[in-house]
N, C-alpha and C. Protein backbone atom coordinates (compact mmCIF):
# COMPACT_ATOMS: atom_id res chain seq x y z
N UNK A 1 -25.78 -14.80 -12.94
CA UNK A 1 -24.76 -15.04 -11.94
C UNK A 1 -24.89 -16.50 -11.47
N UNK A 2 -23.53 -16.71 -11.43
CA UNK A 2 -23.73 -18.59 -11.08
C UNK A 2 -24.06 -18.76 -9.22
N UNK A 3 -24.70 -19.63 -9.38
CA UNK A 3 -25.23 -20.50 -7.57
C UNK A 3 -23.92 -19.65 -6.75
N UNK A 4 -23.11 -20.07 -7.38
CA UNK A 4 -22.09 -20.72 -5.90
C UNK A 4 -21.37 -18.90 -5.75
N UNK A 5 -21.47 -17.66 -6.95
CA UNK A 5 -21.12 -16.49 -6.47
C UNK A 5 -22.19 -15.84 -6.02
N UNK A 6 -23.75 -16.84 -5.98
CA UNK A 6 -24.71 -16.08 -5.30
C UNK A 6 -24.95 -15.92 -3.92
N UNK A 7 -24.39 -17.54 -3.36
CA UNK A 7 -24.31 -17.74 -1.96
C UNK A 7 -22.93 -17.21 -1.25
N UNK A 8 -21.96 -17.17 -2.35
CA UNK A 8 -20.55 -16.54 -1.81
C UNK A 8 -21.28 -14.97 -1.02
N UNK A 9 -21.58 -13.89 -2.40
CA UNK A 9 -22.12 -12.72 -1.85
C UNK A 9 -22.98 -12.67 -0.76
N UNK A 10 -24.08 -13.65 -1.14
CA UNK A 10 -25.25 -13.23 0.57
C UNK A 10 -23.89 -13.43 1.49
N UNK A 11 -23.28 -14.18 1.59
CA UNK A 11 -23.07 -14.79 2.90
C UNK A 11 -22.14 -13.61 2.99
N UNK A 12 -21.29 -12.93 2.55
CA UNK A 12 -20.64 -11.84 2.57
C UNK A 12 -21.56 -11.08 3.58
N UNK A 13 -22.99 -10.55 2.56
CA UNK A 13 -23.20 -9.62 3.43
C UNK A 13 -24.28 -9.75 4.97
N UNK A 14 -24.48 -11.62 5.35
CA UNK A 14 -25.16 -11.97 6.01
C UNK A 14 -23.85 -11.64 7.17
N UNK A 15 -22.62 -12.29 6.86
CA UNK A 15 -21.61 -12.44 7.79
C UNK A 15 -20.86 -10.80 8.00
N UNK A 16 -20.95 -10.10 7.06
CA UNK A 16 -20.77 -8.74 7.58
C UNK A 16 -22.10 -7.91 8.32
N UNK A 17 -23.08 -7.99 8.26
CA UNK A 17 -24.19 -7.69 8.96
C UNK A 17 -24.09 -7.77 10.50
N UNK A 18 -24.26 -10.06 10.93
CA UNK A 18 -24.26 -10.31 11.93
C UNK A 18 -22.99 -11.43 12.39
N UNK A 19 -21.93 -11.27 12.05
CA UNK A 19 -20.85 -11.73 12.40
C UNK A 19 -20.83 -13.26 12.30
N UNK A 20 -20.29 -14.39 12.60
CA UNK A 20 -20.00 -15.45 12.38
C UNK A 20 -21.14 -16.02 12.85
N UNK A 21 -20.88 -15.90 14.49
CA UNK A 21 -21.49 -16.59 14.93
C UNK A 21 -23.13 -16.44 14.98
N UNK A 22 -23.65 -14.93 15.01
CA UNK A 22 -25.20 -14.81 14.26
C UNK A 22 -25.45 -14.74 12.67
N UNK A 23 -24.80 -15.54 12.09
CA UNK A 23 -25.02 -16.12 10.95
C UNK A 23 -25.47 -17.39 10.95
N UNK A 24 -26.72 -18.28 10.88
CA UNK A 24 -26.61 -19.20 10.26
C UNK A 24 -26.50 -20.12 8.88
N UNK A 25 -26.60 -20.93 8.65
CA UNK A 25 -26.40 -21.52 7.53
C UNK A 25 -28.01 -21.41 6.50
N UNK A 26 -29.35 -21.84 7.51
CA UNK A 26 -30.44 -21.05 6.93
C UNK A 26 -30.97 -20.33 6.45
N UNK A 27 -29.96 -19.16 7.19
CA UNK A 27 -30.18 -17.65 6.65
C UNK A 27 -29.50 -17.56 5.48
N UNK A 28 -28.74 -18.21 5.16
CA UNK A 28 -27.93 -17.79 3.85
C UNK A 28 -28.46 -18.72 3.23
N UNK A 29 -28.79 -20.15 3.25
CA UNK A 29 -29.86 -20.50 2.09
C UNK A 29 -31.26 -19.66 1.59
N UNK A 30 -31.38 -19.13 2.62
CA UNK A 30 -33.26 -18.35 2.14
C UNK A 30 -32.55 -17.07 1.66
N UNK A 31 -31.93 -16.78 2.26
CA UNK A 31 -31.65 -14.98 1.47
C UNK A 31 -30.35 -15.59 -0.12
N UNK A 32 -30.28 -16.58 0.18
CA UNK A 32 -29.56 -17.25 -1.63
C UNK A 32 -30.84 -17.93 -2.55
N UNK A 33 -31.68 -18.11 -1.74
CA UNK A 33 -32.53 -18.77 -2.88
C UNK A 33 -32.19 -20.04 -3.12
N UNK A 34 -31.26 -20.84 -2.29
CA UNK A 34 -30.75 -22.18 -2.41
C UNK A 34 -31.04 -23.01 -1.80
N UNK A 35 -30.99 -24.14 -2.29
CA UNK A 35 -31.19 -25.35 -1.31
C UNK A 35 -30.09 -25.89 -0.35
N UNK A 36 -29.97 -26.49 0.32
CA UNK A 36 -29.19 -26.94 1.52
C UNK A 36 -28.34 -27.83 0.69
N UNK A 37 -28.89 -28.74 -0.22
CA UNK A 37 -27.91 -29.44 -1.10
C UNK A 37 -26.87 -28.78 -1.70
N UNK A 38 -27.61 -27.56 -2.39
CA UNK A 38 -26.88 -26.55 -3.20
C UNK A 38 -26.08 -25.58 -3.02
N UNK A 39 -26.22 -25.26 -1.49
CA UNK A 39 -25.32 -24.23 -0.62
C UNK A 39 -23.77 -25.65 -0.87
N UNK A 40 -24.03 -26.72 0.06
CA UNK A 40 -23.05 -27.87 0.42
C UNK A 40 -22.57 -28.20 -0.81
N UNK A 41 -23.36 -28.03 -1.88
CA UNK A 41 -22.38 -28.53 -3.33
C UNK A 41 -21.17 -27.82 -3.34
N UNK A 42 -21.56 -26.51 -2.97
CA UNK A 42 -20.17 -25.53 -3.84
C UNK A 42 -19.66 -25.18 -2.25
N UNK A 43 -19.96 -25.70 -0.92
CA UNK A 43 -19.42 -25.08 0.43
C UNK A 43 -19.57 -26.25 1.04
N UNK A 44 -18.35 -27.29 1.67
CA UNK A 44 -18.70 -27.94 2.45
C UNK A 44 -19.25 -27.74 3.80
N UNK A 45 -18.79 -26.90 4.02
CA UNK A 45 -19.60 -26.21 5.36
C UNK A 45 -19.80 -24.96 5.96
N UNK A 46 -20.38 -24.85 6.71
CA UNK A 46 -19.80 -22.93 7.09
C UNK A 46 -18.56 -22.81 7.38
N UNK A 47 -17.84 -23.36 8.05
CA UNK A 47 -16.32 -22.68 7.95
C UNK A 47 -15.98 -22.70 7.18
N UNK A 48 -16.52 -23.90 5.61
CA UNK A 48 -15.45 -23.52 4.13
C UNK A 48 -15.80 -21.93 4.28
N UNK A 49 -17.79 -21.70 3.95
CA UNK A 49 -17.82 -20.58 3.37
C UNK A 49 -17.06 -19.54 3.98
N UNK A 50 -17.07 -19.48 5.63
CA UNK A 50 -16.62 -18.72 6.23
C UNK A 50 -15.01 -17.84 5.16
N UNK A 51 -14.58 -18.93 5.36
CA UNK A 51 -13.07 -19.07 4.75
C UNK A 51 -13.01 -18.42 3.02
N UNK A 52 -14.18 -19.06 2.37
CA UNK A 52 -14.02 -18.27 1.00
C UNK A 52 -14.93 -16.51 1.15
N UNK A 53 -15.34 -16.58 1.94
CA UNK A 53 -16.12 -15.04 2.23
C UNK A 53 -14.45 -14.14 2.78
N UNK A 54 -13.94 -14.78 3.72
CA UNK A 54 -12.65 -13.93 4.20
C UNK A 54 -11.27 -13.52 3.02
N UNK A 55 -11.51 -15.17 2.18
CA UNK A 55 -10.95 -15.36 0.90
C UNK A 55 -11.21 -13.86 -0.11
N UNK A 56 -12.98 -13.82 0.02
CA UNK A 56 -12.57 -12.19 -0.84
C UNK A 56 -12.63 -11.15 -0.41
N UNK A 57 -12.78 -10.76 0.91
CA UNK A 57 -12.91 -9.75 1.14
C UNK A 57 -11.64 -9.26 1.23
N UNK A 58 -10.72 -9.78 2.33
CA UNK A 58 -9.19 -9.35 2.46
C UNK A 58 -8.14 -10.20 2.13
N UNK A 59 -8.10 -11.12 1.56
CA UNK A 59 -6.89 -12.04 1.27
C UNK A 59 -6.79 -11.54 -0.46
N UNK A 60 -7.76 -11.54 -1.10
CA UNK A 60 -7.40 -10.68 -2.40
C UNK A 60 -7.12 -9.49 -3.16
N UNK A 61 -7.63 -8.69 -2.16
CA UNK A 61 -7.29 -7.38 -2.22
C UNK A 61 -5.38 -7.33 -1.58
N UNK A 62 -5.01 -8.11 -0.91
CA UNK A 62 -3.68 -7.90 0.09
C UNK A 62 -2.81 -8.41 -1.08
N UNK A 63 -3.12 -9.91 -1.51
CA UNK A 63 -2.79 -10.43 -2.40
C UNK A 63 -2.49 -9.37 -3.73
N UNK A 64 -3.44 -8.48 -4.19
CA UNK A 64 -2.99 -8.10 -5.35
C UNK A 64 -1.55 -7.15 -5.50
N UNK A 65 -1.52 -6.53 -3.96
CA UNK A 65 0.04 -6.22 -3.66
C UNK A 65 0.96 -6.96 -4.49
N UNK A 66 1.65 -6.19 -5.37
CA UNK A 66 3.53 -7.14 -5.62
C UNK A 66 4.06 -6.56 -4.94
N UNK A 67 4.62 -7.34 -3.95
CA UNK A 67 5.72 -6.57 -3.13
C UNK A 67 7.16 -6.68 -3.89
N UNK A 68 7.07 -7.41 -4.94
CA UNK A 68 8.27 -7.14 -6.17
C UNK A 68 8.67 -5.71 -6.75
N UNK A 69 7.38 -5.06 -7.05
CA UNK A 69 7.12 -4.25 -7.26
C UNK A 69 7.19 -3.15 -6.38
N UNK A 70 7.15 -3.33 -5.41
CA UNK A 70 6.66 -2.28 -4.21
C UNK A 70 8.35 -2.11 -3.68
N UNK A 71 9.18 -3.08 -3.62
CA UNK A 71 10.45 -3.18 -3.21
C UNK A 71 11.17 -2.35 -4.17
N UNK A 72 11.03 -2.23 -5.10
CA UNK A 72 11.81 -1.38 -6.32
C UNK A 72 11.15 0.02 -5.85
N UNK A 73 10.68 0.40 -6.04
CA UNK A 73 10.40 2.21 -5.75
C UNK A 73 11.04 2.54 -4.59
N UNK A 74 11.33 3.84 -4.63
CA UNK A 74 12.22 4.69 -3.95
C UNK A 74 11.09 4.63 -2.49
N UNK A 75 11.43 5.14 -1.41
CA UNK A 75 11.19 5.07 -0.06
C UNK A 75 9.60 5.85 -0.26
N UNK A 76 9.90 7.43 -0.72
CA UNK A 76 8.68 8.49 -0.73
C UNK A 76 7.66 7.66 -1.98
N UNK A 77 7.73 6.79 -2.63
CA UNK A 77 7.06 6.04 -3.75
C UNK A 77 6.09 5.33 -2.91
N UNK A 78 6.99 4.66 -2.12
CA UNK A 78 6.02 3.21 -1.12
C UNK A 78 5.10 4.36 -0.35
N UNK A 79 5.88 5.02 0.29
CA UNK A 79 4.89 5.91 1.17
C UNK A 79 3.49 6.32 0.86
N UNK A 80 3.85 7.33 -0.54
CA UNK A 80 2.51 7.96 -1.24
C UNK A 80 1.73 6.54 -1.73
N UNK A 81 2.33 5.73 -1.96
CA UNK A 81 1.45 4.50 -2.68
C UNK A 81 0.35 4.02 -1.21
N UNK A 82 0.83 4.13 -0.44
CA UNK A 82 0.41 3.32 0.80
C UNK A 82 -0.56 4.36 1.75
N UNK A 83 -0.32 5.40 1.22
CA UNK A 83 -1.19 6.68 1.95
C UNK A 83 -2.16 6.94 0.59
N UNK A 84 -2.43 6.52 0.01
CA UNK A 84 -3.40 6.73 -1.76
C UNK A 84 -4.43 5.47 -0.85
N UNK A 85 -3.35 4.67 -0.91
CA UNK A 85 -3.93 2.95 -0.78
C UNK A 85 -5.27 3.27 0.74
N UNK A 86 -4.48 3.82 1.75
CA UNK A 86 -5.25 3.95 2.71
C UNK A 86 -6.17 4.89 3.23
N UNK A 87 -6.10 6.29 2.13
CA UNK A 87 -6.64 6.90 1.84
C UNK A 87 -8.38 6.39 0.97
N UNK A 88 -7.88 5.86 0.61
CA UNK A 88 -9.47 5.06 -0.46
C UNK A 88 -9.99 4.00 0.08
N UNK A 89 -9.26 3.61 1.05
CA UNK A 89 -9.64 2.35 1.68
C UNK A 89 -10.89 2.44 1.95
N UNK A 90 -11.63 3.48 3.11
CA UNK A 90 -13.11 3.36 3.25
C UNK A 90 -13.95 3.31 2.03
N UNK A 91 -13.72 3.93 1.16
CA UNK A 91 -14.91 4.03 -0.37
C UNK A 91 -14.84 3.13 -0.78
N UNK A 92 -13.41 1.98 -1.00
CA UNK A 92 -13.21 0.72 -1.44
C UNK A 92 -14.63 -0.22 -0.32
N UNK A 93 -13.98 0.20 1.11
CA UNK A 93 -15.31 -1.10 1.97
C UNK A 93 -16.43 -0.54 1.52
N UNK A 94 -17.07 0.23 1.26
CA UNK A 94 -18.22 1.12 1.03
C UNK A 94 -18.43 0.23 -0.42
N UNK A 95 -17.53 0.36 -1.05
CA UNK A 95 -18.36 -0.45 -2.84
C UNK A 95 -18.74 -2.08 -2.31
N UNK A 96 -17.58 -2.41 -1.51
CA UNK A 96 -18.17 -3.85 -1.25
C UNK A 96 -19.36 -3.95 -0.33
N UNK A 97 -19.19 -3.65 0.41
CA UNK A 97 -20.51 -3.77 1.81
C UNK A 97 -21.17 -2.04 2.22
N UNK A 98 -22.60 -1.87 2.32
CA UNK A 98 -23.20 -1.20 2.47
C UNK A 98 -23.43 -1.28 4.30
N UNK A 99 -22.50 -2.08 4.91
CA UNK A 99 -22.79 -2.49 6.26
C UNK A 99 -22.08 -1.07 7.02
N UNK A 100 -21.21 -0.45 6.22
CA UNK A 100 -20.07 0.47 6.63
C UNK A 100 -18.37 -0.35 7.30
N UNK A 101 -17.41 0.67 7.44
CA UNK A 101 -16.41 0.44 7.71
C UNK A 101 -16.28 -0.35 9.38
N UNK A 102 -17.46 0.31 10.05
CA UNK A 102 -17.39 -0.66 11.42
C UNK A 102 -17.29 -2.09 11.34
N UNK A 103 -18.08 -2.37 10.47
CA UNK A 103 -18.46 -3.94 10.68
C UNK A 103 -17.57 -4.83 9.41
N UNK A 104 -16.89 -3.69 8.46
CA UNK A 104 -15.57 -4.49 8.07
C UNK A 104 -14.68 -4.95 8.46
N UNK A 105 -13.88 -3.59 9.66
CA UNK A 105 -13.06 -4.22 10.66
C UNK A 105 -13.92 -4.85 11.63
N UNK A 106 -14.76 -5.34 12.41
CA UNK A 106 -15.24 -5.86 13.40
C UNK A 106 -15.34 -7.72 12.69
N UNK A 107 -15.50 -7.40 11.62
CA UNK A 107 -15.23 -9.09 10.85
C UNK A 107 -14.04 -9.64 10.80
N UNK A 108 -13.44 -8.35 10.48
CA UNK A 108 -11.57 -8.69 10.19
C UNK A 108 -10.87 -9.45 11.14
N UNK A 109 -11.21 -8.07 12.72
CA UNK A 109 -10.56 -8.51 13.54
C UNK A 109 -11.21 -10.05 14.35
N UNK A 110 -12.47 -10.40 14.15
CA UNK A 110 -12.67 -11.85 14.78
C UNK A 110 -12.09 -12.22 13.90
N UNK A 111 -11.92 -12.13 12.91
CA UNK A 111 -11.75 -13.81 12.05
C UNK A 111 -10.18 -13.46 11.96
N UNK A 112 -9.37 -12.56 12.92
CA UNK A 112 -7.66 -12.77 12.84
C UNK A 112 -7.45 -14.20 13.76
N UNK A 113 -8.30 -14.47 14.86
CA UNK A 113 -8.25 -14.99 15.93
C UNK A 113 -9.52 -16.00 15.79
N UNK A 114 -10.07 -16.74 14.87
CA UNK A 114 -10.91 -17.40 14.75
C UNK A 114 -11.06 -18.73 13.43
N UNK A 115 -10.10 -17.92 12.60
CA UNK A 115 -9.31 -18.62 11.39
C UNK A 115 -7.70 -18.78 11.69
N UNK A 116 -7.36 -19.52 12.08
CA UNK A 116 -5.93 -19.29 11.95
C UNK A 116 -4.80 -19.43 10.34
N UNK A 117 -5.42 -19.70 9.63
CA UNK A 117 -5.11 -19.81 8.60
C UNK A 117 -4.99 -18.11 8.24
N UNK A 118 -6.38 -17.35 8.24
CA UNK A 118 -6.47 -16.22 7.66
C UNK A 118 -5.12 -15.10 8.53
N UNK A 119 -5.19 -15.49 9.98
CA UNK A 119 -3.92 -14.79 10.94
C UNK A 119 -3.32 -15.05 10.29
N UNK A 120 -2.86 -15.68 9.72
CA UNK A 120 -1.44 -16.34 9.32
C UNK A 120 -1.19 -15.14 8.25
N UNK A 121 -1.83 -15.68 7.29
CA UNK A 121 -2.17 -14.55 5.84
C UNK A 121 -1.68 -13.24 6.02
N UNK A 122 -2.82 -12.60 7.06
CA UNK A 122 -2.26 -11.27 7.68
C UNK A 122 -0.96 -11.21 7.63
N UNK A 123 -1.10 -11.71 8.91
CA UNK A 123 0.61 -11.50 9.48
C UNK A 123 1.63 -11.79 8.54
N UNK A 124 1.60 -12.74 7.84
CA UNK A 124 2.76 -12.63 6.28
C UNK A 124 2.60 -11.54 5.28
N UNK A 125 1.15 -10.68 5.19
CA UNK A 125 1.34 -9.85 4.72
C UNK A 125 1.77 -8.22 5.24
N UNK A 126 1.65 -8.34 6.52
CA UNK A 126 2.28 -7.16 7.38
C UNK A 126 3.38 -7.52 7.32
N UNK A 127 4.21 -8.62 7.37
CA UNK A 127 5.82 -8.85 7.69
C UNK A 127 6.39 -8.48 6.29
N UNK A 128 5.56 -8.45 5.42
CA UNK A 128 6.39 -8.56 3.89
C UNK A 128 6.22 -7.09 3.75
N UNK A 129 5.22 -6.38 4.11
CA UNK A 129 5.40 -4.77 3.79
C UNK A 129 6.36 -4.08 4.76
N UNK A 130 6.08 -4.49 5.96
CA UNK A 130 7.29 -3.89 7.07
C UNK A 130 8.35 -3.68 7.09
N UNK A 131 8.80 -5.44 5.96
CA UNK A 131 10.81 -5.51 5.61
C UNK A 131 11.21 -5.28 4.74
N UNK A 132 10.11 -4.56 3.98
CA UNK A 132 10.08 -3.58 2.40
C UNK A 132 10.53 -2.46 2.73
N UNK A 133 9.39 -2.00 3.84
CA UNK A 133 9.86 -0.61 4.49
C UNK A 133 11.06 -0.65 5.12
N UNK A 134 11.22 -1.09 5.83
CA UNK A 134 12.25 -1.39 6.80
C UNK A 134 13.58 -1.28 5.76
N UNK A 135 14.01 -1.53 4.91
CA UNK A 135 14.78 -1.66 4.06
C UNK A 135 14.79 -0.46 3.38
N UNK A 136 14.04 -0.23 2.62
CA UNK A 136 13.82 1.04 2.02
C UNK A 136 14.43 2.25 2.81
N UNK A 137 13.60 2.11 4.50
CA UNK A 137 14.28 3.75 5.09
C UNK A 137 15.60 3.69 5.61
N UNK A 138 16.21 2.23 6.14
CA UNK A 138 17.70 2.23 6.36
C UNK A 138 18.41 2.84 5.40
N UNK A 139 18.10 1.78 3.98
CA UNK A 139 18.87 2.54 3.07
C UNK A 139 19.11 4.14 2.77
N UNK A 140 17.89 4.83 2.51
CA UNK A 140 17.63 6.02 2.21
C UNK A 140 17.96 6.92 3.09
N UNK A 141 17.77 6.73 4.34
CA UNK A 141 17.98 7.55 5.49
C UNK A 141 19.41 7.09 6.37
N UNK A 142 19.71 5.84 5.88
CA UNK A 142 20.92 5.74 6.44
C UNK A 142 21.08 4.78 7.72
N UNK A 143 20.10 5.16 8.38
CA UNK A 143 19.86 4.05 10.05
C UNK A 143 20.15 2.64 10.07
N UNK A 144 20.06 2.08 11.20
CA UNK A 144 20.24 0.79 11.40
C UNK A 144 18.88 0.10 10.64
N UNK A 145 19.39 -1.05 10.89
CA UNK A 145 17.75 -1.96 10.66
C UNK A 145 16.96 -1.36 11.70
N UNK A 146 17.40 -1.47 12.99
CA UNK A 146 16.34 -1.64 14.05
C UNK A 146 15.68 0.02 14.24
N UNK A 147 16.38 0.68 13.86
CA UNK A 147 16.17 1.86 14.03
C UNK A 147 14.91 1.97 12.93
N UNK A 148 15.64 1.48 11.70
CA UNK A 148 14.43 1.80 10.44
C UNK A 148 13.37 0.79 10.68
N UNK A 149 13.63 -0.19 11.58
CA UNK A 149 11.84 -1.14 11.58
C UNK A 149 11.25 0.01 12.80
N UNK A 150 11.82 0.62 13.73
CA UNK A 150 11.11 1.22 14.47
C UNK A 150 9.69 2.29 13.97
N UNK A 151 10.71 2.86 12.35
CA UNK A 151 9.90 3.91 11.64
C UNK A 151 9.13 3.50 10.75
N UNK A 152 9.23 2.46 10.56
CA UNK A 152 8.43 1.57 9.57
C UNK A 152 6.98 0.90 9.99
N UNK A 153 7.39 1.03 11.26
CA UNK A 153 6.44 0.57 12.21
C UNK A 153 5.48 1.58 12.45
N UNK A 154 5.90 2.31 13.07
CA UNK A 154 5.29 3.87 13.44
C UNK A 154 4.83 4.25 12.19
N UNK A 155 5.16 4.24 10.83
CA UNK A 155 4.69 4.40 9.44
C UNK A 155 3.48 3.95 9.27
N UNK A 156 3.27 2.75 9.16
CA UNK A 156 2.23 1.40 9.18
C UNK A 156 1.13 1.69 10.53
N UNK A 157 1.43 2.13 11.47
CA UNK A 157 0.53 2.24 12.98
C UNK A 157 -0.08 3.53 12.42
N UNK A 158 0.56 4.67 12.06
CA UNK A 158 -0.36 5.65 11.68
C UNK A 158 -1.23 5.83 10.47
N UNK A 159 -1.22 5.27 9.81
CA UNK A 159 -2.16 4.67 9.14
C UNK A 159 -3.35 3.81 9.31
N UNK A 160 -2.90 2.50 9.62
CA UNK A 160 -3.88 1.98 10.54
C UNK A 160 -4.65 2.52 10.97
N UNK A 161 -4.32 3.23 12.13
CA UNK A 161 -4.48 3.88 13.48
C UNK A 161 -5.99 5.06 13.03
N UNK A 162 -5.48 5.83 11.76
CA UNK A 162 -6.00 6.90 11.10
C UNK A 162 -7.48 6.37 10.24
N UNK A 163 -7.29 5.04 9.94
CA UNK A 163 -8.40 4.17 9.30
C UNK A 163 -9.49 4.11 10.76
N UNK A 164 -8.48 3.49 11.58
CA UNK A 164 -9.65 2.87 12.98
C UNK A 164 -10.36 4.04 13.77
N UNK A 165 -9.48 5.13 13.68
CA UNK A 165 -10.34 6.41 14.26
C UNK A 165 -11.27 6.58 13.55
N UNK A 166 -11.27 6.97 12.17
CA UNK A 166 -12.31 7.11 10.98
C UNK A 166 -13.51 6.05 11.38
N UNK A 167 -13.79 4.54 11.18
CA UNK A 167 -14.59 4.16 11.54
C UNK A 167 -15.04 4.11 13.33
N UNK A 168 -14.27 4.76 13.67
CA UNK A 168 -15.32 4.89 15.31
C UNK A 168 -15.67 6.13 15.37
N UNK A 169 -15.21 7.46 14.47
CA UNK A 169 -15.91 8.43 14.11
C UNK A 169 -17.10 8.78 13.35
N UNK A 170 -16.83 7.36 12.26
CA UNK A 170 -18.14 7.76 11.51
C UNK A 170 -17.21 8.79 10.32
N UNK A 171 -15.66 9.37 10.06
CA UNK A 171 -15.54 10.50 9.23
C UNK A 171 -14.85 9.34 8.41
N UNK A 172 -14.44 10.47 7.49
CA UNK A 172 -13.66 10.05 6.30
C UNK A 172 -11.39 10.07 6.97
N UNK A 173 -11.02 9.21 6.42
CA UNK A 173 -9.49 9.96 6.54
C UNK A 173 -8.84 10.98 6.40
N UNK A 174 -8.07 11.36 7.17
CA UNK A 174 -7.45 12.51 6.90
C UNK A 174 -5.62 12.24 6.93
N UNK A 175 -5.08 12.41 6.01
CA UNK A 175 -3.23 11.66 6.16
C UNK A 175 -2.90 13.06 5.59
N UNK A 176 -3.30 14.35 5.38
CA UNK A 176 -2.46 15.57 4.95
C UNK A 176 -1.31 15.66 5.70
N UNK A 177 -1.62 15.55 7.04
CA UNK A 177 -0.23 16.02 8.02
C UNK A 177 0.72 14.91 8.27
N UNK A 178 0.68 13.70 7.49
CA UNK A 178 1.63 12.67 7.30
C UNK A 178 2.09 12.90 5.75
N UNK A 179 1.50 13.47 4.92
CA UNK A 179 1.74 13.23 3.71
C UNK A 179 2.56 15.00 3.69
N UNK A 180 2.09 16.18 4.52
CA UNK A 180 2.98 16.75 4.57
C UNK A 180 4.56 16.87 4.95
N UNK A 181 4.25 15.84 6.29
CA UNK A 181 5.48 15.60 6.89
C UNK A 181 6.44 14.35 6.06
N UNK A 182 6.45 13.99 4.77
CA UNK A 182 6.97 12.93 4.12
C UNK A 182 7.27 14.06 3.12
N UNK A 183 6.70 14.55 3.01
CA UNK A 183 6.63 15.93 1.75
C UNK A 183 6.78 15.50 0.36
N UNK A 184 5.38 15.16 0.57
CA UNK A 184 5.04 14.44 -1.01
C UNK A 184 4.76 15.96 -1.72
């Protein structure tokens, strides 16, 4: 494995462990096995790394979305795709970090408000699934826009919502009684 995906990973799991700011730059040279030169060759600084650690955890996974793709399927398509998607979500954080699902979102949400670059990211990628949906259930169901961003919304929140209970429970997801009520 090359230097620069060795210090990428520690720092992954130094910065999912103890968050940004109890991360130092030390700690991720000694637990990389690198030198200070050698961290700075391939990271100009901690906020690069910061930035390429956020780079893989959630900007590539969001990224691999086509919303090209996602816009063409029928309404109940996006749905089940997006209840599969959020359904696996914990086993997905689980292959990457052994830290658990707490301290995935507890990274997420500082660095929405700590990177503004990465907010940004987010938020273009919530706006691009929302006016997918949003589109999708006017059409299908007939409603206004505003009516169908209302449900699109409420779509997207219970999900979420169903992830964030799960990690302050400690359980796994449960979306049967959304996936009944869509009647997949």
């Amino acid at each position: 494995m090359k230097k620069h995906q060795i210090i990428l990973d520690v720092a992954i799991d130094l910065f999912l462990a103890n968050g940004f700011d109890g991360t130092g730059i030390e700690q991720i040279i000694t637990a990389a096995n690198a030198s200070r030169g050698g961290l700075y060759h391939h990271f100009k600084d901690k906020q690069t790394l910061f930035k390429a650690v956020l780079d893989k955890l959630f900007i590539q996974p969001m990224q691999s979305m086509s919303f090209d793709n996602f816009a063409k399927m029928p309404l109940k398509q996006q749905q089940a795709m997006l209840v599969e998607l959020y359904r696996t979500m914990p086993q997905t954080m689980d292959a990457m970090t052994h830290h658990g699902v707490g301290k995935y979102f507890a990274l997420y949400f500082d660095s929405l408000s700590r990177v503004p670059e990465f907010g940004a990211s987010v938020r273009n990628y919530y706006t691009k699934l929302l006016d997918i949906l949003q589109i999708s259930i006017a059409k299908e169901r007939g409603l206004t826009l505003t009516e169908a961003h209302h449900q699109a919304r409420a779509f997207l929140a219970r999900l979420e919502g169903e992830l964030y209970l799960c990690a302050v429970l400690g359980d796994t997801p449960e979306f049967s009684k959304l996936t009944q009520e869509m009647e997949l």
